[in-house]
Protein backbone atom coordinates (compact mmCIF):
# COMPACT_ATOMS: atom_id res chain seq x y z
CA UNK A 1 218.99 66.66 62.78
CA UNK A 2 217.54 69.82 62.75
CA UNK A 3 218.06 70.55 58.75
CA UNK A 4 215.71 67.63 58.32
CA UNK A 5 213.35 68.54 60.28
CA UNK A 6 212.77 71.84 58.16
CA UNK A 7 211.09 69.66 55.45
CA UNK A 8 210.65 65.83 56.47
CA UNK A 9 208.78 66.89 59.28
CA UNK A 10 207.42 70.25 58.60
CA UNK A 11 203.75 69.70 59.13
CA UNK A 12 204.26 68.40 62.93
CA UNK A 13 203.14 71.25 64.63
CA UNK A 14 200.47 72.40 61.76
CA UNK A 15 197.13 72.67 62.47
CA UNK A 16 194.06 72.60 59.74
CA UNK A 17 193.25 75.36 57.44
CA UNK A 18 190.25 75.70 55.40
CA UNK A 19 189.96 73.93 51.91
CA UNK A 20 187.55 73.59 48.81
CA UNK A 21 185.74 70.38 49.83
CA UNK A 22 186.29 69.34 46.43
CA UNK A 23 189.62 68.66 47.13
CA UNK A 24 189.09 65.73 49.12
CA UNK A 25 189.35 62.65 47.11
CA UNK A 26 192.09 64.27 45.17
CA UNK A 27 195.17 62.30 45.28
CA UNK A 28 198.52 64.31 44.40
CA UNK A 29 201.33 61.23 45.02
CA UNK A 30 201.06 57.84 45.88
CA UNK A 31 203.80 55.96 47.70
CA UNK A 32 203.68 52.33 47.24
CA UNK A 33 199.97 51.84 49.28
CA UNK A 34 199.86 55.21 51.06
CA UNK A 35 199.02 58.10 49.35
CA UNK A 36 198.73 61.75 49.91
CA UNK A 37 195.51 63.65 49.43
CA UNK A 38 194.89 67.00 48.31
CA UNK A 39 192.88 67.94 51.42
CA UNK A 40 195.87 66.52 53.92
CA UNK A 41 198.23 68.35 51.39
CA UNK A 42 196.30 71.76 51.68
CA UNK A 43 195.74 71.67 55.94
CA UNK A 44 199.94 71.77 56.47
CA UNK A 45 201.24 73.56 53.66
CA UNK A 46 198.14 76.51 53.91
CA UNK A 47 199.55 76.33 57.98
CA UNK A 48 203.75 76.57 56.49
CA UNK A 49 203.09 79.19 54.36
CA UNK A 50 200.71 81.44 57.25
CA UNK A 51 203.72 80.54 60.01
CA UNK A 52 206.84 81.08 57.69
CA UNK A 53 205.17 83.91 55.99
CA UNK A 54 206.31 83.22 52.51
CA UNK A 55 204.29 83.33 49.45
CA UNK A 56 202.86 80.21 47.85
CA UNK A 57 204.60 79.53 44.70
CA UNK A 58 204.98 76.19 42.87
CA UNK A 59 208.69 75.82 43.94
CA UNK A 60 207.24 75.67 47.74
CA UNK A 61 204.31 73.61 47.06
CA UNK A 62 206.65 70.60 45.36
CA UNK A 63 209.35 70.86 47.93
CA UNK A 64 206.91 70.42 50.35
CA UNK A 65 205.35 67.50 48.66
CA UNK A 66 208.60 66.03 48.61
CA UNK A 67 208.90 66.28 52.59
CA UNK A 68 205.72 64.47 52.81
CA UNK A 69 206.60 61.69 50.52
CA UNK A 70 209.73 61.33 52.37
CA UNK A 71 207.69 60.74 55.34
CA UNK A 72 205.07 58.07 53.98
CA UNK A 73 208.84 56.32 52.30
CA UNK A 74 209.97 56.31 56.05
CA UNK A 75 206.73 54.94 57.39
CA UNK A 76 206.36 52.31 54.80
CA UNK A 77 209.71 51.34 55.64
CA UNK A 78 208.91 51.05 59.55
CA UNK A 79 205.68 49.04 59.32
CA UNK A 80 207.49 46.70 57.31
CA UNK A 81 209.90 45.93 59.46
CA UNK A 82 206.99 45.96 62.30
CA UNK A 83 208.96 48.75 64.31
CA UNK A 84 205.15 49.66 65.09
CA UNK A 85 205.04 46.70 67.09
CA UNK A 86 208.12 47.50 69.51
CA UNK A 87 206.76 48.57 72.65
CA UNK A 88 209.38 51.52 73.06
CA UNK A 89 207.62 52.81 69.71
CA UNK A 90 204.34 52.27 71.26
CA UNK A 91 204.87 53.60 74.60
CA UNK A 92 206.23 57.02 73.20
CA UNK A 93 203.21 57.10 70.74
CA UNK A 94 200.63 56.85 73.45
CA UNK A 95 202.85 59.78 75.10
CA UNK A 96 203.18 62.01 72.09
CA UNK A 97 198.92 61.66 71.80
CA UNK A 98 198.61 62.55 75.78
CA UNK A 99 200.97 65.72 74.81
CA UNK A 100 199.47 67.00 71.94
CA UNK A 101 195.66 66.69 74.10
CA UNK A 102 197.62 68.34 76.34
CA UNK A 103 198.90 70.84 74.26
CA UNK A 104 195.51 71.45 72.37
CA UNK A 105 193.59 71.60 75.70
CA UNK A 106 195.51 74.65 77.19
CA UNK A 107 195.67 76.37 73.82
CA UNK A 108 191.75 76.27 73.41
CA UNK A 109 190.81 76.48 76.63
CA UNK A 110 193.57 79.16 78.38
CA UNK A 111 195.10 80.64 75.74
CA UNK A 112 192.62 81.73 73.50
CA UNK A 113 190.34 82.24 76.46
CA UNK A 114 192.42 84.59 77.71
CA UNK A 115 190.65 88.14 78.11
CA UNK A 116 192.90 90.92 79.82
CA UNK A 117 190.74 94.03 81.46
CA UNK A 118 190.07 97.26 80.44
CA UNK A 119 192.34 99.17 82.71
CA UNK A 120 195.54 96.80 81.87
CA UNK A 121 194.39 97.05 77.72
CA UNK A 122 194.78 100.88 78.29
CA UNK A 123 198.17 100.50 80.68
CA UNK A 124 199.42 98.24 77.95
CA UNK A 125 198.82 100.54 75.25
CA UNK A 126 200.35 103.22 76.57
CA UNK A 127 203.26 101.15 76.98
CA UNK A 128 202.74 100.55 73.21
CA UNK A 129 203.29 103.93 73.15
CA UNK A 130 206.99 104.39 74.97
CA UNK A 131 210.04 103.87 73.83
CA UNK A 132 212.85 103.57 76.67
CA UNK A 133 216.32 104.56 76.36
CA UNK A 134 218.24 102.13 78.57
CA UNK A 135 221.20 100.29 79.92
CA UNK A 136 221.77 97.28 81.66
CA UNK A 137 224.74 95.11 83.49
CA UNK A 138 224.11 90.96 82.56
CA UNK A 139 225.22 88.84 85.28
CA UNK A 140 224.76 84.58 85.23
CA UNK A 141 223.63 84.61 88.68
CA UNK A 142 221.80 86.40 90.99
CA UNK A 143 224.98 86.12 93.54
CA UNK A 144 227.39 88.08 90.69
CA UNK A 145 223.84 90.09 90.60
CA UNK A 146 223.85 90.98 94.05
CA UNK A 147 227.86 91.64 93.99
CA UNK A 148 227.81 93.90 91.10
CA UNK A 149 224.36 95.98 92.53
CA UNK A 150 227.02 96.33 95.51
CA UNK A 151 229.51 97.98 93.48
CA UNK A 152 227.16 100.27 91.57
CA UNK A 153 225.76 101.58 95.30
CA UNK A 154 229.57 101.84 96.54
CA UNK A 155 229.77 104.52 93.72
CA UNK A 156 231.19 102.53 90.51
CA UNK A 157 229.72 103.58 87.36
CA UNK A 158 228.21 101.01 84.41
CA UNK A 159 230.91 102.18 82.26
CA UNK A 160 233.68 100.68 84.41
CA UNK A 161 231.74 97.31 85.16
CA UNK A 162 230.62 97.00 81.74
CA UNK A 163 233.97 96.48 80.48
CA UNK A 164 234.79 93.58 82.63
CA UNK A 165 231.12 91.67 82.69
CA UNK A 166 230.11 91.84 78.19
CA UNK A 167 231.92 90.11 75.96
CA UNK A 168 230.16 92.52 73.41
CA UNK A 169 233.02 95.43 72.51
CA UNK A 170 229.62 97.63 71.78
CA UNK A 171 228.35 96.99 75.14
CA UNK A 172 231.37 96.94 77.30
CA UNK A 173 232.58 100.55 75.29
CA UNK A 174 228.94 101.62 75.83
CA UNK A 175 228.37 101.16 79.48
CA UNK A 176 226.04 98.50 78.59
CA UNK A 177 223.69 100.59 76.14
CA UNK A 178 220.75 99.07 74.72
CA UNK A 179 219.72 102.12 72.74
CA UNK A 180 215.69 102.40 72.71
CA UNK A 181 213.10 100.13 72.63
CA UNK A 182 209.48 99.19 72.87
CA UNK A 183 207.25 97.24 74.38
CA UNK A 184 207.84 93.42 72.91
CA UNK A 185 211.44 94.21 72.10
CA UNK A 186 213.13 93.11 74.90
CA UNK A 187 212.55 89.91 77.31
CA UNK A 188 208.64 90.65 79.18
CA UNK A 189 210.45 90.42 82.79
CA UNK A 190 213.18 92.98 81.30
CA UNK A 191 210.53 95.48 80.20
CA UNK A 192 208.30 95.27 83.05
CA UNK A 193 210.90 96.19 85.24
CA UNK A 194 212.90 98.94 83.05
CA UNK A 195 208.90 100.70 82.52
CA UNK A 196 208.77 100.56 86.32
CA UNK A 197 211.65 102.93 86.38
CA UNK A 198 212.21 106.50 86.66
CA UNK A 199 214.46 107.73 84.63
CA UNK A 200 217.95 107.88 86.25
CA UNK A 201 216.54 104.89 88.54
CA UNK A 202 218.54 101.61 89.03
CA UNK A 203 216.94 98.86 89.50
CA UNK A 204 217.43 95.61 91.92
CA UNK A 205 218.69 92.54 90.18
CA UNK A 206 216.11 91.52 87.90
CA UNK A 207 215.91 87.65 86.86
CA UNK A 208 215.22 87.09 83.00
CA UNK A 209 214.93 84.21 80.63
CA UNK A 210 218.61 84.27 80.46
CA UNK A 211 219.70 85.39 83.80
CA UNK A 212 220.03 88.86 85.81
CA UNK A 213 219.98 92.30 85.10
CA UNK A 214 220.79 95.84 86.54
CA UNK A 215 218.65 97.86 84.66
CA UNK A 216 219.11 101.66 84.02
CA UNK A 217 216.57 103.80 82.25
CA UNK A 218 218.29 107.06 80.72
CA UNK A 219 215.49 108.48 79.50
CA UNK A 220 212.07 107.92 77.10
CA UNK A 221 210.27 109.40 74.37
CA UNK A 222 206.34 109.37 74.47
CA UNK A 223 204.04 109.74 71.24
CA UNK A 224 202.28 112.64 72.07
CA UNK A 225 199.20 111.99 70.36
CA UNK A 226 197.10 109.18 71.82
CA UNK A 227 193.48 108.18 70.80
CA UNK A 228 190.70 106.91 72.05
CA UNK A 229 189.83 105.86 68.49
CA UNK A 230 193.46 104.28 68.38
CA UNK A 231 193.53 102.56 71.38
CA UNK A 232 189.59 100.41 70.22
CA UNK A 233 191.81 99.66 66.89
CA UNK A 234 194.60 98.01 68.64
CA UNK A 235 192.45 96.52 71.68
CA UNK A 236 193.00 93.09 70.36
CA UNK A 237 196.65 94.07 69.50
CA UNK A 238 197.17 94.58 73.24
CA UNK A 239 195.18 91.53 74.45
CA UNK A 240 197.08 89.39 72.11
CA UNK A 241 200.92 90.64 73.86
CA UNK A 242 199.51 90.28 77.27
CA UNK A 243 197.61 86.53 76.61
CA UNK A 244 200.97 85.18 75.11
CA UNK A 245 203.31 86.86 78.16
CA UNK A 246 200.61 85.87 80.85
CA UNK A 247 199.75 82.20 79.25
CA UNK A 248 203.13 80.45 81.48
CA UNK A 249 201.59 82.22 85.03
CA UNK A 250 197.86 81.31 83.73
CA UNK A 251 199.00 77.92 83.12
CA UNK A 252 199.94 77.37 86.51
CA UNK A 253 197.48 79.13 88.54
CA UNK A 254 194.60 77.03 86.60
CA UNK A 255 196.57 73.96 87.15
CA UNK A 256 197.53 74.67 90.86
CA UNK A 257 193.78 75.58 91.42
CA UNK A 258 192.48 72.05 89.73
CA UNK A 259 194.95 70.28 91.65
CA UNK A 260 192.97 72.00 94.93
CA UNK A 261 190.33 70.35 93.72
CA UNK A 262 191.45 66.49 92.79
CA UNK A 263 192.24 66.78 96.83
CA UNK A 264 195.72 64.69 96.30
CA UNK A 265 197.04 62.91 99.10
CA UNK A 266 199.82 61.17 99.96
CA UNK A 267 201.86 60.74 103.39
CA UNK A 268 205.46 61.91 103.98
CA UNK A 269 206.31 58.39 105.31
CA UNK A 270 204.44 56.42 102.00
CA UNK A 271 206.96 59.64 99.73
CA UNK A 272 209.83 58.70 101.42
CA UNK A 273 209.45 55.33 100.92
CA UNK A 274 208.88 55.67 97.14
CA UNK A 275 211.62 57.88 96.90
CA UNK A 276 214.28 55.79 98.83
CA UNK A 277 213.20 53.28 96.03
CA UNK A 278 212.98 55.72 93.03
CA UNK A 279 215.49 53.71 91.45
CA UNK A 280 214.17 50.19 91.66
CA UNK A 281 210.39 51.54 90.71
CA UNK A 282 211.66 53.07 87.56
CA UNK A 283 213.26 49.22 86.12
CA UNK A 284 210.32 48.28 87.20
CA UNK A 285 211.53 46.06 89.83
CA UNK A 286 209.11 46.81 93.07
CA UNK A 287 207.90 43.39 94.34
CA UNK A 288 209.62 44.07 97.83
CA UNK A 289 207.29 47.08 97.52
CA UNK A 290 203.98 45.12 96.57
CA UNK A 291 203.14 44.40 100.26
CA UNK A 292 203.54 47.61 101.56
CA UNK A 293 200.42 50.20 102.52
CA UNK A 294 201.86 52.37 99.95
CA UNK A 295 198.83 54.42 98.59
CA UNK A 296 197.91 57.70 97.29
CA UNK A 297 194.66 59.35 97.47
CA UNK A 298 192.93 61.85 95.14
CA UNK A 299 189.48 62.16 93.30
CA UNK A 300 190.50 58.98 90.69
CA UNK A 301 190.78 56.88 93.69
CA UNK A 302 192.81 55.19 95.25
CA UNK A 303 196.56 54.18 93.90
CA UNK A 304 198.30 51.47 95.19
CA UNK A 305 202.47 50.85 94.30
CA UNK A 306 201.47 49.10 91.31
CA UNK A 307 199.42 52.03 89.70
CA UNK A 308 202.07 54.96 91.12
CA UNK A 309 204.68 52.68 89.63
CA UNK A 310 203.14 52.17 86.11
CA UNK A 311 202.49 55.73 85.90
CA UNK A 312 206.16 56.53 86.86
CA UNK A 313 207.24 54.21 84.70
CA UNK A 314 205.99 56.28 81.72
CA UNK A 315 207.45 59.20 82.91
CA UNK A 316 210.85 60.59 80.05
CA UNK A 317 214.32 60.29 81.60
CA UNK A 318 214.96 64.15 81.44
CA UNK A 319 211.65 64.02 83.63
CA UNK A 320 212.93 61.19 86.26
CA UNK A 321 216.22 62.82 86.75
CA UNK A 322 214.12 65.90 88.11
CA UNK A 323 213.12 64.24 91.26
CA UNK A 324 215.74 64.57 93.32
CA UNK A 325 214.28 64.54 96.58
CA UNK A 326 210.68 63.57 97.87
CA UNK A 327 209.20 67.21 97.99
CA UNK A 328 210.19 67.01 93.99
CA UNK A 329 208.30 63.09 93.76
CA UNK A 330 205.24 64.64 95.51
CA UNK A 331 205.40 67.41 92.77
CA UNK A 332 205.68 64.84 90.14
CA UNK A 333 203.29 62.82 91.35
CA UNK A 334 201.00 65.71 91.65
CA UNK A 335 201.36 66.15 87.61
CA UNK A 336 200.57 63.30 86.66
CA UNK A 337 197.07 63.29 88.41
CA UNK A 338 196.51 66.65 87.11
CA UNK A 339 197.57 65.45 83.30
CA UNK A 340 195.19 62.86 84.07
CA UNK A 341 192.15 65.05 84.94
CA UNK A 342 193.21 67.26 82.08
CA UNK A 343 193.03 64.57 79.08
CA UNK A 344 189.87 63.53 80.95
CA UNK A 345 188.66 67.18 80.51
CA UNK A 346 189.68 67.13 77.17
CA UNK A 347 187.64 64.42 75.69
CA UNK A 348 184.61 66.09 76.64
CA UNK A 349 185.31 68.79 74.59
CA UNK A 350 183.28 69.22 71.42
CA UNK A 351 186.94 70.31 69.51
CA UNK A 352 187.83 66.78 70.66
CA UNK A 353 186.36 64.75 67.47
CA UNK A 354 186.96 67.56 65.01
CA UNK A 355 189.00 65.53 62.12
CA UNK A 356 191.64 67.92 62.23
CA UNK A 357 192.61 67.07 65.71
CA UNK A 358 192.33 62.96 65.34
CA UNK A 359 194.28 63.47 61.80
CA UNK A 360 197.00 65.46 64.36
CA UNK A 361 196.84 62.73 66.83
CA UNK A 362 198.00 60.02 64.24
CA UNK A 363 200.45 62.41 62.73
CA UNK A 364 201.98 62.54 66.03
CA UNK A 365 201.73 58.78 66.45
CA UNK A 366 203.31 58.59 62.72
CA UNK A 367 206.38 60.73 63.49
CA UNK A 368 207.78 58.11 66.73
CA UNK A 369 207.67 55.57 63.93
CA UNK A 370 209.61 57.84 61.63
CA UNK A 371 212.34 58.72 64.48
CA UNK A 372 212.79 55.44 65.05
CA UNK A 373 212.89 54.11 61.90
CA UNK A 374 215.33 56.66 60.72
CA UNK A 375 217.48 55.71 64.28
CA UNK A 376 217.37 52.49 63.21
CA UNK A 377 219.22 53.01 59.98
CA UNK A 378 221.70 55.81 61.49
CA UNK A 379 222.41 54.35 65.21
CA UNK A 380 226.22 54.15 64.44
CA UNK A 381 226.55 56.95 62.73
CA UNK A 382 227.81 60.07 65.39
CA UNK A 383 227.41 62.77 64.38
CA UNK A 384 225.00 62.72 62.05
CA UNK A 385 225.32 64.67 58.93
CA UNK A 386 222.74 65.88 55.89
CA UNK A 387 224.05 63.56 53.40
CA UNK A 388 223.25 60.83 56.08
CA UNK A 389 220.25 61.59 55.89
CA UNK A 390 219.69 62.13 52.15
CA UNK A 391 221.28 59.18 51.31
CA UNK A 392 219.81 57.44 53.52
CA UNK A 393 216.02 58.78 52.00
CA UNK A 394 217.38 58.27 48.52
CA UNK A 395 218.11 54.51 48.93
CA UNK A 396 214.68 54.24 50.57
CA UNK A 397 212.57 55.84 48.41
CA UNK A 398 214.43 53.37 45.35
CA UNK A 399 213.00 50.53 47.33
CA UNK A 400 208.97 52.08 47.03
CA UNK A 401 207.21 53.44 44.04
CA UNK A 402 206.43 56.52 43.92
CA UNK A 403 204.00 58.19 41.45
CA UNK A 404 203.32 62.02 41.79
CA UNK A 405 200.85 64.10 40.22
CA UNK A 406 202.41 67.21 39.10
CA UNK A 407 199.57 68.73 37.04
CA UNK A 408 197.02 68.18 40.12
CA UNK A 409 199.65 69.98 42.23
CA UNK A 410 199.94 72.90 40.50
CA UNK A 411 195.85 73.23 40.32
CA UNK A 412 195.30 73.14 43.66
CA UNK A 413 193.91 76.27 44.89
CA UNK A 414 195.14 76.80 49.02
CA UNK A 415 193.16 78.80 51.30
CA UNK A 416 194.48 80.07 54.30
């Protein structure tokens, strides 16, 4: 699925970009009674071109026209078969709109909010400013971790272990090598541990994105010329590494301290209880439940087994099959009053009404329509393949008229 995604569905994580306001009424293709205006056009394809870095160019601007017909073809084709209606379709829109607030709240609020101090600007810089020559022994777990940290302290070298731990023939020949690198290279938890190190110094296991290392540092080359006047010119540089490799621990300190706040309560028998009947709650099948004293407490109130079941109830099934014991429900449960507080948060917000977001909202809302639509036509076909797909678009879009503008597409003037 994910070749179509590269063009049907290209604008779902654009946001708006400025355009010439006379652009607005513009319409470059209509689609039986939808239609696609130059100033919708010009917000996702300005935001493909700054993301994929390419240079606009007519080829570009049609193919990407295309996408979008594709999209109004699919959603033509839903509401007329009143998918929009099916309360799967209409459960997962109202949770795609609470993500994106979601999303757009943390990004506007933490993210870009996000000011690192002086001291850790200049620390960071002259990380900037390092390149490390290292090595490093990969290990799945931190048991192998532990094991192979053993071996290295009982006097075996990284050459022998690296020969029976990487698959890589340059890294099992090398001792596990890396060569040199800088800061941003490498995964954030790698570097901050391999710049903590002497050189010659092995470190503990160290757990990554992808697992565990043993980290070596052989040696490091310095610039030797550092400014005062360079360091102001990349200030923002530096802030802009440390807010994206900070924003996951930000994240949940902010949330963790609002939580403090909602003062959440809920008893260890009432937890038990709901989790001994996770199953039932979630086919929302409870009534043995309705009268029990089940209740938790927190800032929004009171919630009875009928509100903590609804709200479980709209929780994904990669989410559900999370809680697997009580202490994992209470953290759940926790969540959702904090996504609560959050979206409340968020429509106070003055960025809350800007058009650009609402337009996102409904795009969001449009593409759970689209999935389904295009599930609907392709449910027995496993696995799916391109010309699925295309064919399946191509029959579709002979059942809707299309009409496209071509001169009015290539005079429209994009501003990113």
């Amino acid at each position: 699925m994910k070749f179509c995604l590269k063009w049907i569905f290209i604008g779902i994580f654009c946001t708006a970009c400025n355009i010439q306001p006379d652009y607005n009424r513009i319409i470059l293709a209509q689609i039986g009674d939808l239609s696609i205006s130059s100033q919708n056009f010009a917000w996702f394809y300005a935001d493909f071109l700054l993301r994929s870095g390419v240079a606009d160019n007519l080829l570009f601007r049609n193919q990407f026209l295309e996408s979008e017909i594709d999209r109004k073809v699919l959603l033509l084709v839903g509401d007329s078969l009143e998918f929009n209606k099916v309360s799967q379709v209409q459960e997962k829109m109202v949770i795609a709109e609470k993500q994106l607030i979601l999303n757009e709240y943390f990004h506007r609020e933490i993210f870009l909010k996000y000011q690192a101090s002086d001291s850790l600007l200049r620390q960071t810089f002259k990380k900037s400013k390092i390149k490390l020559h290292a090595r490093h022994l990969y290990c799945s777990s931190l048991e192998v971790a532990n094991q192979v940290s053993s071996q290295l302290s009982a006097g075996s070298t990284f050459e022998e272990l690296a020969k029976g731990i990487f698959r890589d023939s340059t890294l099992a020949a090398s001792g596990g090598d890396m060569g040199y690198f800088s800061l941003g290279d490498m995964d954030p938890d790698f570097e901050d541990a391999a710049f903590a190190l002497a050189d010659g110094e092995i470190s503990h296991p160290v757990k990554t994105s992808r697992g565990y290392s043993i980290i070596q540092v052989i040696d490091r080359w310095m610039e030797p010329m550092i400014s005062e006047q360079d360091f102001q010119l990349h200030k923002d540089d530096m802030n802009a590494i440390l807010r994206s490799r900070n924003i996951q621990s930000r994240k949940q300190k902010w949330t963790d301290s609002l939580a403090q706040t909602l003062q959440i309560e809920i008893t260890d028998d009432n937890l038990h209880q709901l989790f001994d009947n996770k199953a039932t709650i979630i086919q929302n099948d409870f009534h043995a439940l309705l009268d029990s004293k089940i209740e938790m407490k927190s800032k929004f109130g009171k919630w009875g087994i009928s509100d903590i079941a609804a709200r479980l109830n709209r929780l994904s099934s990669s989410q559900v099959k999370l809680i697997e014991s009580p202490q994992k429900l209470r953290e759940s449960l926790r969540g959702i009053v904090v996504k609560e507080k959050i979206l409340q948060l968020a429509q106070s917000k003055k960025w809350y009404d800007l058009p650009e977001i609402q337009w996102n909202i409904n795009r969001q809302k449009e593409d759970v329509l689209i999935f389904y639509t295009i599930d609907h036509f392709l449910k027995d076909i496993k696995p799916r393949l391109k010309v699925d797909y295309t064919g399946l678009l191509q029959r579709l879009r002979e059942k809707v008229s299309v009409q496209i503008h071509a001169e009015k597409v290539q005079e429209l003037k994009i501003i990113s």
